[in-house]
Structures are given as C-alpha cells and as structure tokens.
PDB file of N, CA and C in Angstrom:
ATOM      1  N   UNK A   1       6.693   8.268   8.223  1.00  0.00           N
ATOM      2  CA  UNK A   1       5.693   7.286   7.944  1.00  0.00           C
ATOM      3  C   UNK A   1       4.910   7.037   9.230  1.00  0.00           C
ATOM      4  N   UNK A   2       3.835   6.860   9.356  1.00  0.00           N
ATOM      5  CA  UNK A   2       2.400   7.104  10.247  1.00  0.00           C
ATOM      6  C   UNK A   2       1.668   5.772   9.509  1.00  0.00           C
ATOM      7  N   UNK A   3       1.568   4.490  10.408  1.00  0.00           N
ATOM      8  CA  UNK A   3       0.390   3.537  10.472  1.00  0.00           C
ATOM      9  C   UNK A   3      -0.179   3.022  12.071  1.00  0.00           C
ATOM     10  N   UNK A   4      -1.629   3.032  12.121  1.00  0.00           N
ATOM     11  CA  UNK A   4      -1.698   3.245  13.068  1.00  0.00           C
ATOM     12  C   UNK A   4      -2.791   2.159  13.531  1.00  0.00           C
ATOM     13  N   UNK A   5      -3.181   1.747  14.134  1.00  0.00           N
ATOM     14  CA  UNK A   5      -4.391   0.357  14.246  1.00  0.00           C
ATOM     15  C   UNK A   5      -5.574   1.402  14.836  1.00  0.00           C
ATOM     16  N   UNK A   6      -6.598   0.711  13.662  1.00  0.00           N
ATOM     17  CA  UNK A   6      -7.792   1.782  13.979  1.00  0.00           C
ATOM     18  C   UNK A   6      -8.837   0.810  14.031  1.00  0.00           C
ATOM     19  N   UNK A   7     -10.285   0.994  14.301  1.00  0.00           N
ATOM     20  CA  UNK A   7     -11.056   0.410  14.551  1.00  0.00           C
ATOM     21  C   UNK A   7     -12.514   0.811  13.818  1.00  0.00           C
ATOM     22  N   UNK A   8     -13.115  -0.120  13.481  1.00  0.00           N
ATOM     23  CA  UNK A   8     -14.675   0.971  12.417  1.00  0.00           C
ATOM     24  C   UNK A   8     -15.499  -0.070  12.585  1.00  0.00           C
ATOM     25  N   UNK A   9     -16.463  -0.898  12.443  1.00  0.00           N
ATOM     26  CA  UNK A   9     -18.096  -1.595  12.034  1.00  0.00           C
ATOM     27  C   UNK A   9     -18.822  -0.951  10.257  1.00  0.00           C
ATOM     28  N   UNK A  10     -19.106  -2.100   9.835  1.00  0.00           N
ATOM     29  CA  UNK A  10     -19.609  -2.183   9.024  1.00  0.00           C
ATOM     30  C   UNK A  10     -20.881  -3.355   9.005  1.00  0.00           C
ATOM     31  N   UNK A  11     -21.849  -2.541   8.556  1.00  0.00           N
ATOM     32  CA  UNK A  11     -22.862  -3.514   8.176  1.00  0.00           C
ATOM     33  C   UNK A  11     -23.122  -3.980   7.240  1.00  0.00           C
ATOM     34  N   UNK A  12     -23.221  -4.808   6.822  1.00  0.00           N
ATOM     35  CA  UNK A  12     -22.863  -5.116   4.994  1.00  0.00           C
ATOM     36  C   UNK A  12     -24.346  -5.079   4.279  1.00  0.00           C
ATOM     37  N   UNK A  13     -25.508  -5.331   5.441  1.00  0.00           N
ATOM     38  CA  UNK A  13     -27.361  -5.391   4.616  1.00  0.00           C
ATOM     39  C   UNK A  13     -27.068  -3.762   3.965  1.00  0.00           C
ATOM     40  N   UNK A  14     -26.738  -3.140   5.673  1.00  0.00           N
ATOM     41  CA  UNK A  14     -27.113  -1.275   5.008  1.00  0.00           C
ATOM     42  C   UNK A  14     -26.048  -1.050   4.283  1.00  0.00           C
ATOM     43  N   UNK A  15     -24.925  -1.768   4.354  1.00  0.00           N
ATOM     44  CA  UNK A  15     -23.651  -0.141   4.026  1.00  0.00           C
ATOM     45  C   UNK A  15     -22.964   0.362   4.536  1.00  0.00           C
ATOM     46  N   UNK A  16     -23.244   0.747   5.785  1.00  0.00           N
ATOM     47  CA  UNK A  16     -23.120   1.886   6.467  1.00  0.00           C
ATOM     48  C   UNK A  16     -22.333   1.368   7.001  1.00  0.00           C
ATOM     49  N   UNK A  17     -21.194   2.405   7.900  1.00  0.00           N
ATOM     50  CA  UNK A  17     -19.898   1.923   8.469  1.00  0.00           C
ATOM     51  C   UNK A  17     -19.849   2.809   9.597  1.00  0.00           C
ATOM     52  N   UNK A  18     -19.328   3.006  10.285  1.00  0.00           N
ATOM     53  CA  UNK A  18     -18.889   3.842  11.839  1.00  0.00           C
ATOM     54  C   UNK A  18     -17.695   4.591  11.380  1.00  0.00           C
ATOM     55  N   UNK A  19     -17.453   5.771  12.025  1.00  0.00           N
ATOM     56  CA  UNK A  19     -16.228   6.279  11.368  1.00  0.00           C
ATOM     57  C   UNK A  19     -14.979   5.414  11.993  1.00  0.00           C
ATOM     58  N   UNK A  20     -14.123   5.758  11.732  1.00  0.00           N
ATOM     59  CA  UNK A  20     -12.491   5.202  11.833  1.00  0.00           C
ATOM     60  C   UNK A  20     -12.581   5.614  13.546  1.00  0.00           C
ATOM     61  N   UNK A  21     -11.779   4.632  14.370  1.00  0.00           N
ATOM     62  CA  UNK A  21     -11.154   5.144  15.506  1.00  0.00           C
ATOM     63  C   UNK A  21      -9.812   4.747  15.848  1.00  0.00           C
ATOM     64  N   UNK A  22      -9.397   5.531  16.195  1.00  0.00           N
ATOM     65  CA  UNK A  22      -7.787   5.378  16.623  1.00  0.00           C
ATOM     66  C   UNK A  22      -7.678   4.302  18.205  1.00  0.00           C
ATOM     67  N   UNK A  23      -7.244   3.216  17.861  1.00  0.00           N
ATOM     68  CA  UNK A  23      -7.275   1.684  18.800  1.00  0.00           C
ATOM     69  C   UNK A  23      -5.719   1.884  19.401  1.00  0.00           C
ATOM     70  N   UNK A  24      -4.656   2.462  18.608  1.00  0.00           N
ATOM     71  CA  UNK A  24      -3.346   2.117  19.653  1.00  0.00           C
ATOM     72  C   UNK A  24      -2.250   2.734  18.132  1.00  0.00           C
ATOM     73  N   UNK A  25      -1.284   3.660  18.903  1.00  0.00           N
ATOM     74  CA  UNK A  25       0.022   3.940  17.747  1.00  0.00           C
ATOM     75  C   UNK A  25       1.329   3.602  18.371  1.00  0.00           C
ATOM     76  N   UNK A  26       2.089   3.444  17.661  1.00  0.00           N
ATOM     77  CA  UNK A  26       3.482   3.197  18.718  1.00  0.00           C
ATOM     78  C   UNK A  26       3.606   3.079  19.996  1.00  0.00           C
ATOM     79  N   UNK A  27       3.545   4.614  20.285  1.00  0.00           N
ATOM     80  CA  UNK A  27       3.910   5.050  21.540  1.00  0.00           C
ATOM     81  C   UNK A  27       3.124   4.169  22.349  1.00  0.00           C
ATOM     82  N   UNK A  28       2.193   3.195  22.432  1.00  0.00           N
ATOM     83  CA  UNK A  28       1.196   2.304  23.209  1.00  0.00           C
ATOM     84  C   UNK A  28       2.197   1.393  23.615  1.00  0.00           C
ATOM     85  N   UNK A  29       3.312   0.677  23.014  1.00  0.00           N
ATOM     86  CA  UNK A  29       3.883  -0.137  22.832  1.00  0.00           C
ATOM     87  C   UNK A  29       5.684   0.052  23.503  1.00  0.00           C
ATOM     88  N   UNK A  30       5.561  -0.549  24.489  1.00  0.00           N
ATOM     89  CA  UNK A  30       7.386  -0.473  25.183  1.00  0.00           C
ATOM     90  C   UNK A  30       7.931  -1.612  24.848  1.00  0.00           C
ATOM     91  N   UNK A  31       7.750  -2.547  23.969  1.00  0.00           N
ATOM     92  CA  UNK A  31       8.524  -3.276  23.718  1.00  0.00           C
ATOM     93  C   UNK A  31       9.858  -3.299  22.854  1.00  0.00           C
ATOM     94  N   UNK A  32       9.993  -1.747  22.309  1.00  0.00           N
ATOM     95  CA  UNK A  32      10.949  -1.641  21.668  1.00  0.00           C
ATOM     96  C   UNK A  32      11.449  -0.250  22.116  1.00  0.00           C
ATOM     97  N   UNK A  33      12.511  -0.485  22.356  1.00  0.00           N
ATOM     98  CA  UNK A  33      13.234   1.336  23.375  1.00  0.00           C
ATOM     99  C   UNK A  33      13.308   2.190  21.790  1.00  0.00           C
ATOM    100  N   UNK A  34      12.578   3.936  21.867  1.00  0.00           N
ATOM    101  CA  UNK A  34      12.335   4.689  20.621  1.00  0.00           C
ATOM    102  C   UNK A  34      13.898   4.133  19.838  1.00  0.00           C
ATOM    103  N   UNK A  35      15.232   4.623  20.513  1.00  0.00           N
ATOM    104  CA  UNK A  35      16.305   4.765  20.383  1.00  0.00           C
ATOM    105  C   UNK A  35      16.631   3.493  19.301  1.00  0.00           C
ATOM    106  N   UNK A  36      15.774   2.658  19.186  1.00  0.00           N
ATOM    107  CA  UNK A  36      16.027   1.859  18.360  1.00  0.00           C
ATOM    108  C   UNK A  36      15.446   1.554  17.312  1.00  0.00           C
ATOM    109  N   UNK A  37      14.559   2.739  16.907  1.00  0.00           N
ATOM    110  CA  UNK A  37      13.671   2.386  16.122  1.00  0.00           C
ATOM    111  C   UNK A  37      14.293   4.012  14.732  1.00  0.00           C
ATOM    112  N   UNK A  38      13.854   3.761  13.519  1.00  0.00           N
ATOM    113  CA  UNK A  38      14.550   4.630  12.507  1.00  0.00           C
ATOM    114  C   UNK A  38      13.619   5.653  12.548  1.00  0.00           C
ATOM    115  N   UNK A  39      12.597   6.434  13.881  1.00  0.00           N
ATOM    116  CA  UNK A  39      11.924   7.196  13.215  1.00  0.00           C
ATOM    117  C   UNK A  39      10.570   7.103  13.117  1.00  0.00           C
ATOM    118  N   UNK A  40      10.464   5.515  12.639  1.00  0.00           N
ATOM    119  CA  UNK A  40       8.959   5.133  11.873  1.00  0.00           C
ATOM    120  C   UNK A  40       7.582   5.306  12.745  1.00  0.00           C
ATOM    121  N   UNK A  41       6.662   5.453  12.884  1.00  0.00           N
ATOM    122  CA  UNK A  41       5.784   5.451  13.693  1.00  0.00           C
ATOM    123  C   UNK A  41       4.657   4.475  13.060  1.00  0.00           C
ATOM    124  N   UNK A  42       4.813   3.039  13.019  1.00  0.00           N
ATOM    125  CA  UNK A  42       4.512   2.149  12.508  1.00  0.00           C
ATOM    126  C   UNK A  42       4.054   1.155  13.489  1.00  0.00           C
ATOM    127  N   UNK A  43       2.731   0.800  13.371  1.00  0.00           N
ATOM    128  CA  UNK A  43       2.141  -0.769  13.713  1.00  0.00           C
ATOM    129  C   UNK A  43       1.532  -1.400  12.391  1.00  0.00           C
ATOM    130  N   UNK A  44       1.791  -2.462  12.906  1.00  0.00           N
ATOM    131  CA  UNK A  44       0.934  -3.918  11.625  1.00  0.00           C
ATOM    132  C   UNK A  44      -0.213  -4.136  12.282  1.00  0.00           C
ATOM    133  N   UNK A  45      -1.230  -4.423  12.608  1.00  0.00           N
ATOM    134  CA  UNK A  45      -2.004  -4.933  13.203  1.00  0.00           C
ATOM    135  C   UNK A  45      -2.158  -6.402  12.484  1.00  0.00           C
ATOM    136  N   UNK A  46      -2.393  -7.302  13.457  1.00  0.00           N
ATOM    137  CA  UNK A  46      -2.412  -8.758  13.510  1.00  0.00           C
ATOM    138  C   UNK A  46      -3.747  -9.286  13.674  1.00  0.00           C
ATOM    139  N   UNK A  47      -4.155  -8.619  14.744  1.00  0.00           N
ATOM    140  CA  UNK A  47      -5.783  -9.349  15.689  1.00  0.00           C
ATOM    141  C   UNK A  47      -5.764  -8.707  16.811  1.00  0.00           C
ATOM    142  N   UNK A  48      -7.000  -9.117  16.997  1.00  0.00           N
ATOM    143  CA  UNK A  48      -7.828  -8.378  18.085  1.00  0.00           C
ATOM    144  C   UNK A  48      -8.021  -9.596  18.719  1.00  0.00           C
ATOM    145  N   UNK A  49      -8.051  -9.606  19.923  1.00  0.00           N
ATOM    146  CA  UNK A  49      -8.895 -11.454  20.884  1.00  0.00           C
ATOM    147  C   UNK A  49      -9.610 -10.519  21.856  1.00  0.00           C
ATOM    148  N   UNK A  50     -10.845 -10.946  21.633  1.00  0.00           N
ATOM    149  CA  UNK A  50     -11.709 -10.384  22.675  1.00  0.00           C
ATOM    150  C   UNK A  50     -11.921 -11.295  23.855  1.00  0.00           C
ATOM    151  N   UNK A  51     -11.700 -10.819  24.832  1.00  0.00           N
ATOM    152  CA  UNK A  51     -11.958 -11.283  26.329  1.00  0.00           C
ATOM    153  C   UNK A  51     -12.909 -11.090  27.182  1.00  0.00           C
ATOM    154  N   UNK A  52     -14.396 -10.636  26.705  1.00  0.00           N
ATOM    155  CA  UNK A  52     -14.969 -10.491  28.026  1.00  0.00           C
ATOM    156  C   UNK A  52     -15.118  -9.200  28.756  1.00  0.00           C
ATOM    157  N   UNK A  53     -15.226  -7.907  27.704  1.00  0.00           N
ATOM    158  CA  UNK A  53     -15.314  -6.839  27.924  1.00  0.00           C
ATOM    159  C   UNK A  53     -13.525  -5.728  27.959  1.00  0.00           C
ATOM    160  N   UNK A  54     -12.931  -6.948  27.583  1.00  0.00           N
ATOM    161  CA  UNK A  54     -11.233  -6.325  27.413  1.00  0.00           C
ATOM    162  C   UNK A  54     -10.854  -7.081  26.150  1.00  0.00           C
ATOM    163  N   UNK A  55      -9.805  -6.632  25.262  1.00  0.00           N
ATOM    164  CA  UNK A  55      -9.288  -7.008  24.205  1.00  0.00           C
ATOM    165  C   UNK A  55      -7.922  -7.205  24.197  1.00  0.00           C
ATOM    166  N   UNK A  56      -6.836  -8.223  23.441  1.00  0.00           N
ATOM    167  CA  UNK A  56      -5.643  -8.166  23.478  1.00  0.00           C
ATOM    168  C   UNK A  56      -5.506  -8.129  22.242  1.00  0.00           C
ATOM    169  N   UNK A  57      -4.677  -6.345  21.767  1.00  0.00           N
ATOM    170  CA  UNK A  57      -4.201  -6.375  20.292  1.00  0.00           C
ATOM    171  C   UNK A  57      -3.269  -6.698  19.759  1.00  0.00           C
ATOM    172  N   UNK A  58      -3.026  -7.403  18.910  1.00  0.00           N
ATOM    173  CA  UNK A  58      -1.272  -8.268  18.495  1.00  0.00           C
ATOM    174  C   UNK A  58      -0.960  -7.427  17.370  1.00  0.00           C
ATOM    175  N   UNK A  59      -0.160  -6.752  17.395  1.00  0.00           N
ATOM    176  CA  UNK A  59       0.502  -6.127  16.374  1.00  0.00           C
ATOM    177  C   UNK A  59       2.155  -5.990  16.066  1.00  0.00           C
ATOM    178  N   UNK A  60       2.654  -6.105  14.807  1.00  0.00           N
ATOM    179  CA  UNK A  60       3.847  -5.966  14.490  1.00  0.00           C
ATOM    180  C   UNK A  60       4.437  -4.602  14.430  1.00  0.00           C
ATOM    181  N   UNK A  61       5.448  -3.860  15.456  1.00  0.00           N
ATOM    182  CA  UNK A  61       6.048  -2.967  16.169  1.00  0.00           C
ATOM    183  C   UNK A  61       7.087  -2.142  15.387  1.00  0.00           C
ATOM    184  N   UNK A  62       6.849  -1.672  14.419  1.00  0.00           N
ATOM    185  CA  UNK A  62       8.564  -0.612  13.518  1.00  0.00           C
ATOM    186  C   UNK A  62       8.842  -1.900  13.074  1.00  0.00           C
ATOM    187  N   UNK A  63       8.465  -3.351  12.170  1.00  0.00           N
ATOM    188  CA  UNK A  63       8.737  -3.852  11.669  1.00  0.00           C
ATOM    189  C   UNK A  63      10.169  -4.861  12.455  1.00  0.00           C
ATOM    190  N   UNK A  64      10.094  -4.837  13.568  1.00  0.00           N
ATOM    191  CA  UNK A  64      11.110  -5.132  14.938  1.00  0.00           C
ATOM    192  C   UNK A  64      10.632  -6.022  15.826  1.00  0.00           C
ATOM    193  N   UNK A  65       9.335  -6.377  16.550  1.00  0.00           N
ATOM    194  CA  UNK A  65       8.588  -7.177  17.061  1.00  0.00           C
ATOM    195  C   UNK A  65       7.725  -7.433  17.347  1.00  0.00           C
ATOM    196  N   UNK A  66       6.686  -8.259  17.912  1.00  0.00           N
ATOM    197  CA  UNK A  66       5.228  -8.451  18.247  1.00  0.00           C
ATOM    198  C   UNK A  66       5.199  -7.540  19.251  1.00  0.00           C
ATOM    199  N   UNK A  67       4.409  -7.017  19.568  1.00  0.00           N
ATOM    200  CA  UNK A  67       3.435  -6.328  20.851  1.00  0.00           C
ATOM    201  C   UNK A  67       2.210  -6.737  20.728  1.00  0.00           C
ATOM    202  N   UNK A  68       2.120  -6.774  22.167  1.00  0.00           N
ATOM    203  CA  UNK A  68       0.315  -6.963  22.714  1.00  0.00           C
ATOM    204  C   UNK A  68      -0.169  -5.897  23.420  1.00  0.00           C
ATOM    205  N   UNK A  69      -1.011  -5.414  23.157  1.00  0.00           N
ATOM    206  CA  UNK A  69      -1.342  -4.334  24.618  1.00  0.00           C
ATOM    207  C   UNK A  69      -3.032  -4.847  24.650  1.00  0.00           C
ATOM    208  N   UNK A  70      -3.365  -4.525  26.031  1.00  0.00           N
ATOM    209  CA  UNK A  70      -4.609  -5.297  26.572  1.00  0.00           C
ATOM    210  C   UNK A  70      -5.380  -3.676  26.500  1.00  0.00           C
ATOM    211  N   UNK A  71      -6.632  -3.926  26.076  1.00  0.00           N
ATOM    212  CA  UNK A  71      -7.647  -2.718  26.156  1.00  0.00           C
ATOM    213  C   UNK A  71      -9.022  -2.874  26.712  1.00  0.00           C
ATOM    214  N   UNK A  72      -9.999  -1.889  26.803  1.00  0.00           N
ATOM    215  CA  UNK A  72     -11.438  -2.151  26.391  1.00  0.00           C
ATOM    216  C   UNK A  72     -11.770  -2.711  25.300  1.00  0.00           C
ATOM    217  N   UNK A  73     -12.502  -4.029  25.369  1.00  0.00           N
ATOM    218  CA  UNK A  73     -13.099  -4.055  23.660  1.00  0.00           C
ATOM    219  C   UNK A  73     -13.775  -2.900  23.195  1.00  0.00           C
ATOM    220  N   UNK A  74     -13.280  -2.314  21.827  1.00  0.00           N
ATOM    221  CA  UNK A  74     -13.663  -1.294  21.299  1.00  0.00           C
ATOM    222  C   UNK A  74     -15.420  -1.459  20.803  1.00  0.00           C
ATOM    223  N   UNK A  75     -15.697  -2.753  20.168  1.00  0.00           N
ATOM    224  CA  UNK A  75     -16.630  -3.390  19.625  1.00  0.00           C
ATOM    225  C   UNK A  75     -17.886  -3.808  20.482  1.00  0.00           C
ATOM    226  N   UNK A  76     -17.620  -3.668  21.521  1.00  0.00           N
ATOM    227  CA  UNK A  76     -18.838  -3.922  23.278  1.00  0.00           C
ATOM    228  C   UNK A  76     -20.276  -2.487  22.632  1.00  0.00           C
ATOM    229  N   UNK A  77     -19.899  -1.839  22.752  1.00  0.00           N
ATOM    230  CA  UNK A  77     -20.775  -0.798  22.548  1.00  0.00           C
ATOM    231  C   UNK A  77     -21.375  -0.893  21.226  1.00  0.00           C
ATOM    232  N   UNK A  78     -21.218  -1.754  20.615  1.00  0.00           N
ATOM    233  CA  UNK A  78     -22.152  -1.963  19.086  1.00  0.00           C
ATOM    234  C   UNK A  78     -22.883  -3.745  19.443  1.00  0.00           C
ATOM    235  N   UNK A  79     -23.078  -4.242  20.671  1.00  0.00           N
ATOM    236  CA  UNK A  79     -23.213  -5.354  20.402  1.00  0.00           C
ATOM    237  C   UNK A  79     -24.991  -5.378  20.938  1.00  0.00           C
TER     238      UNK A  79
END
C-alpha cells in the first residue's frame, strides 16, 4: 500500500488544475524507526501551514504518529 501527500491548484472560474506533485512519502519522515512499521508506505495528510515562503506539513505516519516536516511552500510559485 502506497499513499503519498501530493500537491495540485485548481481554479474553479476555468477548471483547470495543475498536475499532481509529489510534496513528501514516508521515507521524509524519522519519526517512526522502518523496523516498526508493517511494510506500509503510508501518510495521511492533515495540513499544510504556510510560513513565509516555507511550509510545515502535518501528516499521520503508517497510521503510528504525527509528523511534521518543514518545506518550500509548494504554492509560492502560483501566487
């Protein structure tokens, strides 16, 4: 099993959407040692908090715990 936090824009006047981008998969995330995990290659995504040209993503980890990992806002370049 493969879920993965992705990122896209949509405009709702046109339609039109941005393709899918890949924002963060497991392996982004050390809050849980592999050895403890069944396998899964699983995030929840929670939220995004934008900061000011950086982002903190909250997501739920192999169904095991929160993670945050801090990024580029993905969304800067459409603004």
């Amino acid at each position: 099993m493969h879920y993965y936090a992705m990122t896209f824009v949509f405009d709702p006047k046109s339609r039109e959407f941005t393709p899918p981008e890949l924002l963060a998969a497991r392996g982004n995330f050390a809050c849980v040692p592999e050895q403890k995990l069944r396998g899964d290659d699983v995030l929840f995504p929670a939220g995004l908090e934008r900061r000011g040209g950086r982002a903190v993503l909250r997501c739920g980890v192999a169904d095991r715990v929160i993670g945050e990992l801090e990024t580029e806002d993905p969304f800067l370049r459409y603004e």
